[in-house]
Protein backbone atom coordinates (compact mmCIF):
# COMPACT_ATOMS: atom_id res chain seq x y z
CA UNK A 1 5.16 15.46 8.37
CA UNK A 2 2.90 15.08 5.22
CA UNK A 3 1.04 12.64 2.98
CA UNK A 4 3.05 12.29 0.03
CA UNK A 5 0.70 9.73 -1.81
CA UNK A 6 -2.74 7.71 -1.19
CA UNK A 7 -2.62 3.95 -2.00
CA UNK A 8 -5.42 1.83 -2.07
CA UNK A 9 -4.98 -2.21 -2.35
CA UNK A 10 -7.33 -4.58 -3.83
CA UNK A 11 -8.02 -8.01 -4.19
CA UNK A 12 -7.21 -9.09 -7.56
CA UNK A 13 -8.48 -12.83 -9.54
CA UNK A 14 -6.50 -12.10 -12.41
CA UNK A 15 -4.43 -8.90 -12.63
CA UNK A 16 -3.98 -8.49 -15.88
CA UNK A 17 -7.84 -7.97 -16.08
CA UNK A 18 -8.11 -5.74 -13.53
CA UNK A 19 -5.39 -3.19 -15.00
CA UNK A 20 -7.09 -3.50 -18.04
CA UNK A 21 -10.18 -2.57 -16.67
CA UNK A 22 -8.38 -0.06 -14.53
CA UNK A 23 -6.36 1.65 -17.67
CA UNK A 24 -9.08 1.47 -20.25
CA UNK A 25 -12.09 2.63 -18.36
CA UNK A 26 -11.21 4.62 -15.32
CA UNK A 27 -8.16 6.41 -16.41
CA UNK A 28 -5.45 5.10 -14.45
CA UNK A 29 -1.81 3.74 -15.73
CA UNK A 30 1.14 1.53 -14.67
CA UNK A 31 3.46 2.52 -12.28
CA UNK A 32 4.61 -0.80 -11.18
CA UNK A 33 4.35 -3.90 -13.02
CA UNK A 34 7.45 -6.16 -12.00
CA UNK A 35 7.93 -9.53 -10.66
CA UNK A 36 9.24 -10.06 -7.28
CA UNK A 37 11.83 -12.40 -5.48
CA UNK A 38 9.33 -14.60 -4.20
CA UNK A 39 8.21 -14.99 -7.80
CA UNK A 40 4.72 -12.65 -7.62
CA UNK A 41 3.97 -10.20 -9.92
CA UNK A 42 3.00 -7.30 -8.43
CA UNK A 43 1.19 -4.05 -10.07
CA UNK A 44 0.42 -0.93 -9.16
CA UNK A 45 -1.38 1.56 -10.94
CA UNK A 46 -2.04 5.38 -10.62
CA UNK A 47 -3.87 8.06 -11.54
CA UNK A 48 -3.57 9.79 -14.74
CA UNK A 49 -5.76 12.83 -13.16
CA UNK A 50 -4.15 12.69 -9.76
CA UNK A 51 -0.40 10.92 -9.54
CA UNK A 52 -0.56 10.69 -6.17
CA UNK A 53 -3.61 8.38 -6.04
CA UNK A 54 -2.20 4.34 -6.37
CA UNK A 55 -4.25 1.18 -6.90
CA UNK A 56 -2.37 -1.79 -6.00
CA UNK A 57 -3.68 -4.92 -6.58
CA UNK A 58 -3.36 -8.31 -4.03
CA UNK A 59 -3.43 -11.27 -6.16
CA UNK A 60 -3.58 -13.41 -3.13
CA UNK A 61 -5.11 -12.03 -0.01
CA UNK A 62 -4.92 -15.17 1.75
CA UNK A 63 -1.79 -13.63 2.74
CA UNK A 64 -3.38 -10.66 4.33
CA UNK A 65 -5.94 -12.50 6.24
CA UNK A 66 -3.01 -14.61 8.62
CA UNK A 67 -1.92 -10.47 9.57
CA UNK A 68 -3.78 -9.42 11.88
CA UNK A 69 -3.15 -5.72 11.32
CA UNK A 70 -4.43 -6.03 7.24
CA UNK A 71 -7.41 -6.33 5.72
CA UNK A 72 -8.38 -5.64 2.06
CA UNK A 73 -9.13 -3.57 0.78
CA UNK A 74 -7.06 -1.37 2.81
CA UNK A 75 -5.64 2.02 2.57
CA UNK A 76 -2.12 2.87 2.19
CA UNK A 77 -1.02 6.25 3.46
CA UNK A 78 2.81 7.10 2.16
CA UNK A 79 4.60 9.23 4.65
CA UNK A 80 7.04 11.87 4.13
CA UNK A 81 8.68 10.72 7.53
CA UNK A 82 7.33 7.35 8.76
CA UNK A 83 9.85 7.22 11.38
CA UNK A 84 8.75 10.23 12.98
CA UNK A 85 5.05 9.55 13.17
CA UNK A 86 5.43 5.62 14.60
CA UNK A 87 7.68 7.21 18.02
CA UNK A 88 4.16 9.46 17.99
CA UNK A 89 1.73 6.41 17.84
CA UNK A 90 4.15 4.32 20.15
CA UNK A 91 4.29 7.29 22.38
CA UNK A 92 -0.02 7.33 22.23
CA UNK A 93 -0.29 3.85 22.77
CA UNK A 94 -1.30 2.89 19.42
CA UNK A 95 -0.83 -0.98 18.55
CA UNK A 96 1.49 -1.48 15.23
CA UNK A 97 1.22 -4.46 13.53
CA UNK A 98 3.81 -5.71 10.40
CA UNK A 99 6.61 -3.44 11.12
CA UNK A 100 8.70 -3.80 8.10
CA UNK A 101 12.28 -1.72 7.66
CA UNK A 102 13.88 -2.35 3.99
CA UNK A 103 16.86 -0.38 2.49
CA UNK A 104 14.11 0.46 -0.56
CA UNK A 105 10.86 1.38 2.27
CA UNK A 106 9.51 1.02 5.51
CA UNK A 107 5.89 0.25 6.73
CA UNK A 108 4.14 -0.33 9.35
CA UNK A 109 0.17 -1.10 9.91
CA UNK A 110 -2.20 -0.30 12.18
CA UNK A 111 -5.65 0.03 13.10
CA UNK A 112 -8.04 3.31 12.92
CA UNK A 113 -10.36 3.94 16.53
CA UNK A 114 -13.45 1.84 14.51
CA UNK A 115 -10.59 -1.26 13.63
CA UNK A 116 -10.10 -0.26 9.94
CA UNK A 117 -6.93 -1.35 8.82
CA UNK A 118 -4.06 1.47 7.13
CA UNK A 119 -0.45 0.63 6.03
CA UNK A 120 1.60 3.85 6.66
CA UNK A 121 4.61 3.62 4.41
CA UNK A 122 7.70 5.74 3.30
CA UNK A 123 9.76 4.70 0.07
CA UNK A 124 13.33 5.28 -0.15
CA UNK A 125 13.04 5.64 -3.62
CA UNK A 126 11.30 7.03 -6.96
CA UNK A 127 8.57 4.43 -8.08
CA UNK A 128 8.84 5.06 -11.80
């Protein structure tokens, strides 16, 4: 099993902003930009440099801070086989918080030995 991609989530006051910030000064581009079911837009940008390297931006973390396995900013680690590596960290005892299985992705979060929070996640499909 391998790292396929490293995401990194923000909080965001105003995305539009913050990808313009992102974009113009720091070299990064949109990857996702698309509003969601619930109505939120959601953006992610990545790396012009590096592809693999994603920014995604929260623009309400309120919503993280009621998880108790999520913090922000918070690292996102995209497996090549999530399902693989969470029978190894249920096997080692390791708490999982958010399990989430979706016909587009699955992730699950959980906490580092010092508490830092990671989302380990595995897409189903292409991001562009």
């Amino acid at each position: 099993m391998s790292i396929e991609a490293i995401e990194y989530t923000v909080r965001s006051t105003n995305l539009q902003a913050d990808a313009d910030f992102y974009c113009g000064f720091l070299g990064f581009e949109f990857e996702i930009d698309l509003i969601m079911g619930t109505g939120e837009r959601k953006i992610a940008l990545r790396s012009k440099a590096w592809p693999a390297f994603k920014i995604r931006f929260a623009l309400n973390p309120g919503l993280y801070r009621s998880d108790p396995g999520m913090d922000l900013p918070a690292l996102c680690l995209r497996m090549d086989d999530l399902q693989a590596l969470r029978a190894r960290l249920e096997t080692a005892g390791v708490a999982m918080f958010g399990v989430s299985d979706h016909p587009y992705g699955s992730w699950v979060k959980v906490r580092d030995p010092s508490g830092n929070a990671i989302t380990l996640s595995q897409h189903y499909h292409s991001e562009t």
